[in-house]
N, C-alpha and C. Protein backbone atom coordinates (compact mmCIF):
# COMPACT_ATOMS: atom_id res chain seq x y z
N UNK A 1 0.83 -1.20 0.00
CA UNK A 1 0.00 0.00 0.00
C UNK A 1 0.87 1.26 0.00
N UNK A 2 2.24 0.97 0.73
CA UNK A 2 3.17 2.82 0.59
C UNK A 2 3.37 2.83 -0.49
N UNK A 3 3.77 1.82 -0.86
CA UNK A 3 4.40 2.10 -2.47
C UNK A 3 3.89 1.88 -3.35
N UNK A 4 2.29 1.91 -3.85
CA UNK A 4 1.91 2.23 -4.11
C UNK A 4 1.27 3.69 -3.96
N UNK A 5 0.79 4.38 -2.44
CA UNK A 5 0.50 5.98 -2.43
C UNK A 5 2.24 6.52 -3.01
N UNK A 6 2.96 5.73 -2.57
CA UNK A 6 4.53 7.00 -3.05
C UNK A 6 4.35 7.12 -4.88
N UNK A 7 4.05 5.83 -5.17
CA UNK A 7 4.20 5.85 -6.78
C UNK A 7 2.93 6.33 -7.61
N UNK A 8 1.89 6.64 -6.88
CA UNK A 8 0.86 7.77 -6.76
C UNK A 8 1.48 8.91 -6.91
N UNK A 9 1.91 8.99 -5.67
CA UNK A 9 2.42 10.94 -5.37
C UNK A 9 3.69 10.98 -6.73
N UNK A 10 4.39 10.16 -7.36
CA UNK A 10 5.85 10.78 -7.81
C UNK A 10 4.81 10.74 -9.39
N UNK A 11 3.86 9.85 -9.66
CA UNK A 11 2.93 10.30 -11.07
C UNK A 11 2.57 11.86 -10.79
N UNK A 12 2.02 11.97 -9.64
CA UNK A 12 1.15 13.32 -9.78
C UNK A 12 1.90 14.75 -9.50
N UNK A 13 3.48 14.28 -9.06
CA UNK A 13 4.64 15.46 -9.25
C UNK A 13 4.72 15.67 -10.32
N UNK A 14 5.51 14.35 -11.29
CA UNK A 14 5.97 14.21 -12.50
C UNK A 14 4.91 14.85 -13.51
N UNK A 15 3.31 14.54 -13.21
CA UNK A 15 2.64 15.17 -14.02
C UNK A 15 2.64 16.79 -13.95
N UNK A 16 2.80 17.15 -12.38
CA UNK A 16 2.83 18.84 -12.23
C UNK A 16 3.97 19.34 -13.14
N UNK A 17 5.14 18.70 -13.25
CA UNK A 17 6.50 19.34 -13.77
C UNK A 17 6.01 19.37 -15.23
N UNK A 18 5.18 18.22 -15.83
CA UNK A 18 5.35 18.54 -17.15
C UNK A 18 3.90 19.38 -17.43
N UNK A 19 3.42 19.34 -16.82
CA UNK A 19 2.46 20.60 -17.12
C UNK A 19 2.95 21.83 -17.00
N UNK A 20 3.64 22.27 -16.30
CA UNK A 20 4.44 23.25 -16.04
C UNK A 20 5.36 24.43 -17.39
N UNK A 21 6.03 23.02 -17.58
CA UNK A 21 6.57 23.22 -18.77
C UNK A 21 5.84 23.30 -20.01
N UNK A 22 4.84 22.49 -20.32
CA UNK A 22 4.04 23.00 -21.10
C UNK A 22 3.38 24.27 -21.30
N UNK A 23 3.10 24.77 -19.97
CA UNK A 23 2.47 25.76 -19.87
C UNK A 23 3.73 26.80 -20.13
N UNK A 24 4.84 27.10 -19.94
CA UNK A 24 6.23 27.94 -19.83
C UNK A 24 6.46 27.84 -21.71
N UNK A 25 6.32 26.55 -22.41
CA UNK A 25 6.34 26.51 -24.00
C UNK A 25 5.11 27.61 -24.26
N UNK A 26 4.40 26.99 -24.25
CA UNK A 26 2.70 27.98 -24.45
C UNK A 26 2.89 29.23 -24.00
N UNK A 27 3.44 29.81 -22.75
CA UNK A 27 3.68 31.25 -23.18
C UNK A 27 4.74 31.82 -24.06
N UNK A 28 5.96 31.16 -23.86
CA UNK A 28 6.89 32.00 -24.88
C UNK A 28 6.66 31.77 -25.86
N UNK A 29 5.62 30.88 -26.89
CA UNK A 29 5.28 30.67 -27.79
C UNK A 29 4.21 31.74 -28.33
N UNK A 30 3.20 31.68 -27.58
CA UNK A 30 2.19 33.01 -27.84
C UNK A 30 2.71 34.32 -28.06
N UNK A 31 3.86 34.56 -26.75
CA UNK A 31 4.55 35.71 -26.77
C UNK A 31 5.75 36.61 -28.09
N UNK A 32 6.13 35.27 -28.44
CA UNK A 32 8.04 35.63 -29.39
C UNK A 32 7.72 34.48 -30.03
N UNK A 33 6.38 33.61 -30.82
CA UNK A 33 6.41 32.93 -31.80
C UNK A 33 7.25 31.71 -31.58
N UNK A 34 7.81 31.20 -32.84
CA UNK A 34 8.46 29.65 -32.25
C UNK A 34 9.87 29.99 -31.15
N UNK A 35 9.91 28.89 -30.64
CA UNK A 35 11.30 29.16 -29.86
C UNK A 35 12.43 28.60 -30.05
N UNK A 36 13.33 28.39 -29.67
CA UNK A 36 14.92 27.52 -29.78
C UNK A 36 14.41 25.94 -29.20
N UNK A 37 15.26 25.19 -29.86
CA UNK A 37 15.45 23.79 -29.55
C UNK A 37 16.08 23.79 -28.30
N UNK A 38 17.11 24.56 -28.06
CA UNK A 38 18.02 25.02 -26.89
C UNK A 38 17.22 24.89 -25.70
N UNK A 39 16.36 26.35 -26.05
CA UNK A 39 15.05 26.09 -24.65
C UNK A 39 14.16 25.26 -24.39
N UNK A 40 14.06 24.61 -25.80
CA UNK A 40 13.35 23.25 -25.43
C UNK A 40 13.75 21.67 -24.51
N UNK A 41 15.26 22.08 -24.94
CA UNK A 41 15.87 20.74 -24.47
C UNK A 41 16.55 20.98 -23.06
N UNK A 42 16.28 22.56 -22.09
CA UNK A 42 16.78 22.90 -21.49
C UNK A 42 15.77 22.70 -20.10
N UNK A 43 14.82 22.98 -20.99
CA UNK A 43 13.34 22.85 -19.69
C UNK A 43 12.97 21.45 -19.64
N UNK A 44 12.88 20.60 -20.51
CA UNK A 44 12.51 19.32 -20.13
C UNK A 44 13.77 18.54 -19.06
N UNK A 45 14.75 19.32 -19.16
CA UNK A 45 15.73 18.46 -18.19
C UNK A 45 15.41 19.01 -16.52
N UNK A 46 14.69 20.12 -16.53
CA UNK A 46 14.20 20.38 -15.18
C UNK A 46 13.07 20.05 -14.69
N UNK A 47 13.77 19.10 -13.16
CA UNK A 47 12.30 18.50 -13.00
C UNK A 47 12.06 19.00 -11.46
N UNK A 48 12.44 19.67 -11.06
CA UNK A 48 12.49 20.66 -9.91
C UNK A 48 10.93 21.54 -10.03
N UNK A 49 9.80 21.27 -9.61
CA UNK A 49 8.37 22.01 -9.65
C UNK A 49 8.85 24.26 -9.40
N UNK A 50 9.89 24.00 -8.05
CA UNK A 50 10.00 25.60 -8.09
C UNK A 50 10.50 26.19 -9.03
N UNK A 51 11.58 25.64 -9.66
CA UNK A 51 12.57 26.25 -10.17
C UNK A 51 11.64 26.56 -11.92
N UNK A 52 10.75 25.37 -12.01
CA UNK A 52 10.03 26.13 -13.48
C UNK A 52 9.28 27.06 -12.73
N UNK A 53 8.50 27.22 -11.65
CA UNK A 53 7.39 27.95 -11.18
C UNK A 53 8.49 29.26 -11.17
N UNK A 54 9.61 29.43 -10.98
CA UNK A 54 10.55 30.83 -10.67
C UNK A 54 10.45 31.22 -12.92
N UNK A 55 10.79 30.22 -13.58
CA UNK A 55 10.80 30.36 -15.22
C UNK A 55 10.05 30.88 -15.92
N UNK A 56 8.49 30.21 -15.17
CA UNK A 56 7.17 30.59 -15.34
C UNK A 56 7.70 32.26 -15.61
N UNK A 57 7.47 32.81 -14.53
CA UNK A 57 7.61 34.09 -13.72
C UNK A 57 8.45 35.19 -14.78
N UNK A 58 9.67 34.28 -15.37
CA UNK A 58 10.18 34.93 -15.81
C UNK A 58 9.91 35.30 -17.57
N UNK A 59 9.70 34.07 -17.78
CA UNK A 59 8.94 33.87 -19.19
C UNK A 59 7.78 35.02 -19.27
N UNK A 60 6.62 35.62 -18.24
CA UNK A 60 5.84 36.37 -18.12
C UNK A 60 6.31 37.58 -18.00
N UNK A 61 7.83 37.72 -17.54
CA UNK A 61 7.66 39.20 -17.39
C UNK A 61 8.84 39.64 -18.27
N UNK A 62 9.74 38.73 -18.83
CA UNK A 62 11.03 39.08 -19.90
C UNK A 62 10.49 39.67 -20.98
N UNK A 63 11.40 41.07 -21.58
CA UNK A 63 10.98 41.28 -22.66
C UNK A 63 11.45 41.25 -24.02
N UNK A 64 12.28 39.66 -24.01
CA UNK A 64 12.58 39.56 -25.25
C UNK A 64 12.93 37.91 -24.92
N UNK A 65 12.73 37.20 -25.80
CA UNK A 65 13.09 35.53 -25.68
C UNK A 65 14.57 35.40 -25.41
N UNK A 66 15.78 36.36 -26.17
CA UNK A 66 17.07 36.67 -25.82
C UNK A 66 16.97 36.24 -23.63
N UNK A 67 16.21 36.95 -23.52
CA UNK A 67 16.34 37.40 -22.01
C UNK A 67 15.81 36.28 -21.05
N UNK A 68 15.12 35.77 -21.64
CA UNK A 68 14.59 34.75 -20.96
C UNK A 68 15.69 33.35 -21.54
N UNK A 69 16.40 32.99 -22.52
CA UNK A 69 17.39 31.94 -23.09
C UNK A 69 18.79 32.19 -21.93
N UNK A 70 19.03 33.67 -21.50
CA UNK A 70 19.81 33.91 -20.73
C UNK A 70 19.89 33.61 -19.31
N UNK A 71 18.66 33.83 -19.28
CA UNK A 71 18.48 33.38 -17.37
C UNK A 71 18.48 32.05 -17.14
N UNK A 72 17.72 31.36 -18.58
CA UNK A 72 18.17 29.43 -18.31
C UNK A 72 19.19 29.12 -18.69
N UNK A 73 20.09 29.75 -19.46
CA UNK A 73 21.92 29.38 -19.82
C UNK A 73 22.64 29.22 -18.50
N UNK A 74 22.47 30.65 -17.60
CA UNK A 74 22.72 30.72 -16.33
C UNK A 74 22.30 30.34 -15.21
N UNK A 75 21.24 29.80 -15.60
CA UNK A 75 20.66 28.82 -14.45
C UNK A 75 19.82 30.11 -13.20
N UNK A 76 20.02 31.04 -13.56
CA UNK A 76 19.33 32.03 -12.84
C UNK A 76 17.52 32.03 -12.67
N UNK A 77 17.23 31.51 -11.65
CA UNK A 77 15.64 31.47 -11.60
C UNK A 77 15.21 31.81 -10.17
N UNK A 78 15.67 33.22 -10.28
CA UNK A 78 15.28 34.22 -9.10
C UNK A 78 15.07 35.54 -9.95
């Protein structure tokens, strides 16, 4: 029965992270049109829920895709 609720809970993380990211594609996409492969292959390797929720944030308020490719090169998600 734990391991089954644990392997419950790590589906319903794993599903938050990639919704996440979906949702982080879907805005810089709406925003600056298609994006880099770069940022594509950069966000699926993060599976940390805050650290996209800090990307989110930034993706919403950067004003140029340049600016937002920079803060995930640097790993900066504050």
């Amino acid at each position: 029965a734990r391991g089954e609720a644990r392997g419950k809970a790590e589906g319903l993380a794993e599903g938050k992270v990639k919704n996440e990211v979906r949702t982080i594609f879907r805005l810089l996409t709406r925003r600056f049109g298609n994006i880099s492969e770069m940022i594509e292959e950069e966000l699926v390797k993060i599976t940390n829920f805050e650290r996209l929720d800090q990307l989110w944030d930034i993706a919403y308020d950067c004003q140029t895709l340049e600016e937002f490719e920079d803060a995930l090169k640097r790993g900066c998600y504050d």
